[in-house]
PDB file of N, CA and C in Angstrom:
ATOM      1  N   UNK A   1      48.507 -33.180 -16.606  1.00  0.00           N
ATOM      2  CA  UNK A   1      49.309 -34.072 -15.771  1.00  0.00           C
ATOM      3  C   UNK A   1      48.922 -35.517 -16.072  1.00  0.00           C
ATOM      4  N   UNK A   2      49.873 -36.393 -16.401  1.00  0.00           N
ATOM      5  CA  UNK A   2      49.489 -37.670 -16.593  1.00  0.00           C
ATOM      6  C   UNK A   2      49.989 -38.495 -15.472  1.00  0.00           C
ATOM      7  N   UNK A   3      49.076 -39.614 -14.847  1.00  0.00           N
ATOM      8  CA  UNK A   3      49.196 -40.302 -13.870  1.00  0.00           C
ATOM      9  C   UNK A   3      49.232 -41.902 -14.161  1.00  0.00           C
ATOM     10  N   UNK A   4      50.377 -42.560 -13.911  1.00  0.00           N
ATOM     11  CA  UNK A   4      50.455 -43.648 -14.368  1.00  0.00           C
ATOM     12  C   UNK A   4      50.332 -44.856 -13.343  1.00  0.00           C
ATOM     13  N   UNK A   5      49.810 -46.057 -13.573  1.00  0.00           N
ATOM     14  CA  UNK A   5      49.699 -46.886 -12.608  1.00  0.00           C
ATOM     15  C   UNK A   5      51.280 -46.915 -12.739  1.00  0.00           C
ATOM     16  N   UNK A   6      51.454 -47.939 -11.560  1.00  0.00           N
ATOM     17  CA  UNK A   6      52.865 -48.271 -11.171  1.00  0.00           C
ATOM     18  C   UNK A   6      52.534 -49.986 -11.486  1.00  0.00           C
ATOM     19  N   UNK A   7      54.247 -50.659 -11.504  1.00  0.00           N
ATOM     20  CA  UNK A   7      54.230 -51.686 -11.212  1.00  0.00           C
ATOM     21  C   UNK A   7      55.043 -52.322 -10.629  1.00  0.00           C
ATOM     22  N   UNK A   8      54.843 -53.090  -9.344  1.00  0.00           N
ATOM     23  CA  UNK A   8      56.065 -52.868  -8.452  1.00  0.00           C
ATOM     24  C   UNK A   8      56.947 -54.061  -8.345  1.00  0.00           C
ATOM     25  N   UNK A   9      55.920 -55.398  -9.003  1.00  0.00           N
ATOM     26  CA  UNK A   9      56.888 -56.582  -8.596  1.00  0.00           C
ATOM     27  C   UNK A   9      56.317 -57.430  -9.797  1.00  0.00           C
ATOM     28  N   UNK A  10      56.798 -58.440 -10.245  1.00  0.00           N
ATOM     29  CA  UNK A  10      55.944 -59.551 -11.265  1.00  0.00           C
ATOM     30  C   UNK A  10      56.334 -60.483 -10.250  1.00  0.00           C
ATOM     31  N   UNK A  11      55.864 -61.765 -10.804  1.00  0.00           N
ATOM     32  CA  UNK A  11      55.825 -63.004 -10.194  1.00  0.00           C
ATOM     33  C   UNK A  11      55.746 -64.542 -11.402  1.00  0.00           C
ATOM     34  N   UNK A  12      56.608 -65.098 -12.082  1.00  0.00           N
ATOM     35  CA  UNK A  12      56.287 -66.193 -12.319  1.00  0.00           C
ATOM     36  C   UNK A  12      55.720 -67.347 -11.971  1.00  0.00           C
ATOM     37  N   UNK A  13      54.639 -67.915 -12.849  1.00  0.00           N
ATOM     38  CA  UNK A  13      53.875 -69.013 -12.182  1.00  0.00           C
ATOM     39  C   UNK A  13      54.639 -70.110 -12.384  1.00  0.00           C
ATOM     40  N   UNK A  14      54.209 -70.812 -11.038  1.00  0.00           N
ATOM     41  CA  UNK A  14      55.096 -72.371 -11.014  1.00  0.00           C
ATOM     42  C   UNK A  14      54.346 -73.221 -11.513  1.00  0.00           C
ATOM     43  N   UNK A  15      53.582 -73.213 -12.097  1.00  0.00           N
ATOM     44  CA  UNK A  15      52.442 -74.112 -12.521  1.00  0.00           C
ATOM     45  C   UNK A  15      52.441 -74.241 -14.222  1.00  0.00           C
ATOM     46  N   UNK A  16      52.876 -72.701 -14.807  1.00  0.00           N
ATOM     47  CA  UNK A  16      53.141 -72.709 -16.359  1.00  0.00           C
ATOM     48  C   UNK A  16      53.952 -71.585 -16.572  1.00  0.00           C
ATOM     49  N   UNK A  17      54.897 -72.321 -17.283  1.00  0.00           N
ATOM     50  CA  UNK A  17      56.328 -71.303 -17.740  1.00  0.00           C
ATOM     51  C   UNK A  17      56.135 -70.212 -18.595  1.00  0.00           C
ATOM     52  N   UNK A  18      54.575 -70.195 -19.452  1.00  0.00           N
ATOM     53  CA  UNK A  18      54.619 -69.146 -20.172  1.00  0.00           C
ATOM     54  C   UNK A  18      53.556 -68.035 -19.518  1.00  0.00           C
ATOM     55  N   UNK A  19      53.220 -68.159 -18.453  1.00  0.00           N
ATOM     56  CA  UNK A  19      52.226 -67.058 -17.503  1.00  0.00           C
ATOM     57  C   UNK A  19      53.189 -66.362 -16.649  1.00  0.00           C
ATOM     58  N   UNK A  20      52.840 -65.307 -16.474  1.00  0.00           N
ATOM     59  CA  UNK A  20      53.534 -64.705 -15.318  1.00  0.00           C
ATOM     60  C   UNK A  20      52.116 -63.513 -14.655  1.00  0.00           C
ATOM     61  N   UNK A  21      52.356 -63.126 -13.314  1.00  0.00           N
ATOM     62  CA  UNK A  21      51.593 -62.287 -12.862  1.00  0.00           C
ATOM     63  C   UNK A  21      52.178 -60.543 -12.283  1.00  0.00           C
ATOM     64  N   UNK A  22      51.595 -59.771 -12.443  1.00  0.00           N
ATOM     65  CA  UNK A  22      52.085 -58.395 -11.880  1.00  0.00           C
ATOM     66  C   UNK A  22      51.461 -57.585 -10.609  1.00  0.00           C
ATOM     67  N   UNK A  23      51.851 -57.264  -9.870  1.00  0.00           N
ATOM     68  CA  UNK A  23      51.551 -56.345  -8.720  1.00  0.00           C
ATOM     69  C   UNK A  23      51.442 -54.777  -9.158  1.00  0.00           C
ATOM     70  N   UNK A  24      50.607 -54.389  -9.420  1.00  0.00           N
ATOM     71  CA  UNK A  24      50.230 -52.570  -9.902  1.00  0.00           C
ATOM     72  C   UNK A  24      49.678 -52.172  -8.725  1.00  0.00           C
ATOM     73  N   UNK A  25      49.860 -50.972  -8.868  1.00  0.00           N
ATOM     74  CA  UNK A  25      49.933 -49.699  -7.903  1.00  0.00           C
ATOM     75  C   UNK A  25      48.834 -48.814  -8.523  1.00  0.00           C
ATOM     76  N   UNK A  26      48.029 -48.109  -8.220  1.00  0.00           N
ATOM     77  CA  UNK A  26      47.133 -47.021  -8.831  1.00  0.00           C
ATOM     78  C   UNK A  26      47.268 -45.650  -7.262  1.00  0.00           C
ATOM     79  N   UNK A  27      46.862 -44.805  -7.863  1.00  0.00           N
ATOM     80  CA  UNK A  27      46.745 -43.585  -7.000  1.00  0.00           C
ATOM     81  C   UNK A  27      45.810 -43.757  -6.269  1.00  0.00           C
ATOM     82  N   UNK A  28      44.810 -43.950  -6.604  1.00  0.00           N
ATOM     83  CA  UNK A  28      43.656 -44.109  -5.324  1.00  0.00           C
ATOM     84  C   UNK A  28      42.418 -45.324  -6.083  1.00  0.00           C
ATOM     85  N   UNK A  29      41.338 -45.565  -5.473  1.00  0.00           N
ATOM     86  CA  UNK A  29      40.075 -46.812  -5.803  1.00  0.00           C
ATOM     87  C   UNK A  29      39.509 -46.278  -7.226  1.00  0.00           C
ATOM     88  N   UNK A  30      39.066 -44.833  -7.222  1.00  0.00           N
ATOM     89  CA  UNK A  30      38.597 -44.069  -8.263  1.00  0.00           C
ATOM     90  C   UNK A  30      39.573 -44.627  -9.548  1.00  0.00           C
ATOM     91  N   UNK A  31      40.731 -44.298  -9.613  1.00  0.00           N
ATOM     92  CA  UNK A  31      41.023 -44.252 -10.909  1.00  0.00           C
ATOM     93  C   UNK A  31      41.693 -45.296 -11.096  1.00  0.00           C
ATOM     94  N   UNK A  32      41.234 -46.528 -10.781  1.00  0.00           N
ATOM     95  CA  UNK A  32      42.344 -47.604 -11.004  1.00  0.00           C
ATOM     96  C   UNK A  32      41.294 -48.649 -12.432  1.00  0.00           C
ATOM     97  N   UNK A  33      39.954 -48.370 -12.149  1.00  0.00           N
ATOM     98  CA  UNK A  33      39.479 -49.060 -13.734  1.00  0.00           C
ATOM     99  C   UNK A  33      39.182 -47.938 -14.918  1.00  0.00           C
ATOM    100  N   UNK A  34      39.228 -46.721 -14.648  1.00  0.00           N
ATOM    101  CA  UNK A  34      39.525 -45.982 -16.439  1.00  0.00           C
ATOM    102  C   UNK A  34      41.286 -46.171 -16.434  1.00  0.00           C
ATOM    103  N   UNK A  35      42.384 -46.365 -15.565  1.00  0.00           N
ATOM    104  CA  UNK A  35      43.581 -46.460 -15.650  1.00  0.00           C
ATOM    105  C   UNK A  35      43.882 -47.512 -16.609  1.00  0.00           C
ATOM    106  N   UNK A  36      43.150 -49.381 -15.726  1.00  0.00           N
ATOM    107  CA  UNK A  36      43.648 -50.845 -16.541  1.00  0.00           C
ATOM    108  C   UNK A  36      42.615 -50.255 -17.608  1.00  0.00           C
ATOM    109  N   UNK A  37      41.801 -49.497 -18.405  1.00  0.00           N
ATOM    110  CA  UNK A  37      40.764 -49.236 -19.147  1.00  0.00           C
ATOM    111  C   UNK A  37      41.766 -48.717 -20.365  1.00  0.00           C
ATOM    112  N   UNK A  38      42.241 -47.608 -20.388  1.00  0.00           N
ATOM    113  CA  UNK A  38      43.559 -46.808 -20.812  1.00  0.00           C
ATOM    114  C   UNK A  38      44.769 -47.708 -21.167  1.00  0.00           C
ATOM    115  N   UNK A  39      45.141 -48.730 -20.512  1.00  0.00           N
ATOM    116  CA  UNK A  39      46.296 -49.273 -20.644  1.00  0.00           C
ATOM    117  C   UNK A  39      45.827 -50.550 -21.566  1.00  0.00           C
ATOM    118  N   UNK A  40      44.580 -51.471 -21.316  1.00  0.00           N
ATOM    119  CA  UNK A  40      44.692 -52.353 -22.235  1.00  0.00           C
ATOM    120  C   UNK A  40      44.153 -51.967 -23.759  1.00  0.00           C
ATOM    121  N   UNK A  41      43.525 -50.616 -23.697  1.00  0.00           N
ATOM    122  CA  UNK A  41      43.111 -50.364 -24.726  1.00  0.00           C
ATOM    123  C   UNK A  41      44.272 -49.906 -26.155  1.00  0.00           C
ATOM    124  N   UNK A  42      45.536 -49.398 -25.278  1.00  0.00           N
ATOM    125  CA  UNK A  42      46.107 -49.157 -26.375  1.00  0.00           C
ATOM    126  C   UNK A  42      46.909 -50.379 -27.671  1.00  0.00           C
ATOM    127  N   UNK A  43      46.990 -49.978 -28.507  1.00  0.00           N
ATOM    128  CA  UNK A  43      47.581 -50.692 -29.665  1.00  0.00           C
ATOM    129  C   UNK A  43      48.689 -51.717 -29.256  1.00  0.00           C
ATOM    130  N   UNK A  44      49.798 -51.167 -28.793  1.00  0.00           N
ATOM    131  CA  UNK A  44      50.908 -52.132 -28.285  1.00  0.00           C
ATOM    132  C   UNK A  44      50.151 -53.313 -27.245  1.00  0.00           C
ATOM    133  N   UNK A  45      49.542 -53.327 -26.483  1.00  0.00           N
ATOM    134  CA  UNK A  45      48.904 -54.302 -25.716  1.00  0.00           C
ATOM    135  C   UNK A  45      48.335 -55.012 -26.389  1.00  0.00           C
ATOM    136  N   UNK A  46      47.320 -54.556 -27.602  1.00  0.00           N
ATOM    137  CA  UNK A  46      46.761 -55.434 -28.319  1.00  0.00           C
ATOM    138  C   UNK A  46      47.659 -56.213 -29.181  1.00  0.00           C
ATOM    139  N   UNK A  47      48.685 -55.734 -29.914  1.00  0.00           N
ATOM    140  CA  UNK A  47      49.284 -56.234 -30.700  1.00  0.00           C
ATOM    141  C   UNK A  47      50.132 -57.496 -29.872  1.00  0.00           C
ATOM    142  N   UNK A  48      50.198 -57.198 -29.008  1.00  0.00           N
ATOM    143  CA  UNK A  48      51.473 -58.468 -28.171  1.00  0.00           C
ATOM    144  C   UNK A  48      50.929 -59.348 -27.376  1.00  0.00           C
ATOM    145  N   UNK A  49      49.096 -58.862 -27.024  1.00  0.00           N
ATOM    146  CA  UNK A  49      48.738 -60.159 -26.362  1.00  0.00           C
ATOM    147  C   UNK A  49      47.640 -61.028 -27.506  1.00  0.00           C
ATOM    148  N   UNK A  50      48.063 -62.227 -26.850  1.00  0.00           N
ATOM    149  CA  UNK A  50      48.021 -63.309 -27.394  1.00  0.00           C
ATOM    150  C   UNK A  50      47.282 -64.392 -26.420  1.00  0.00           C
ATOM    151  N   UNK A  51      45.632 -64.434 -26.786  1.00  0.00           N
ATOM    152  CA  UNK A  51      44.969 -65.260 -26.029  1.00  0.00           C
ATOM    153  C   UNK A  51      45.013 -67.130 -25.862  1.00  0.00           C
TER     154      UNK A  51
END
């Protein structure tokens, strides 16, 4: 069974046009850092962010 965070709303910053922020959802306290752990680790994340 795979369990995915959610994401329920973004938010653009008024301060800089190229930031924006997200509201995620996790199942419970336990699995919400191997979850963002899992998600930034994969390839597509790496490839598109840009420090």
């Amino acid at each position: 069974m795979i369990i995915e965070m959610r994401t329920y709303k973004t938010f653009l910053s008024v301060q800089d046009a190229d930031t924006f922020f997200f509201m995620r959802g996790f199942p419970d306290l336990p699995s919400r850092e191997p979850m963002k752990a899992t998600f930034y680790e994969r390839e597509l994340w790496k490839r598109a962010w840009r420090p």
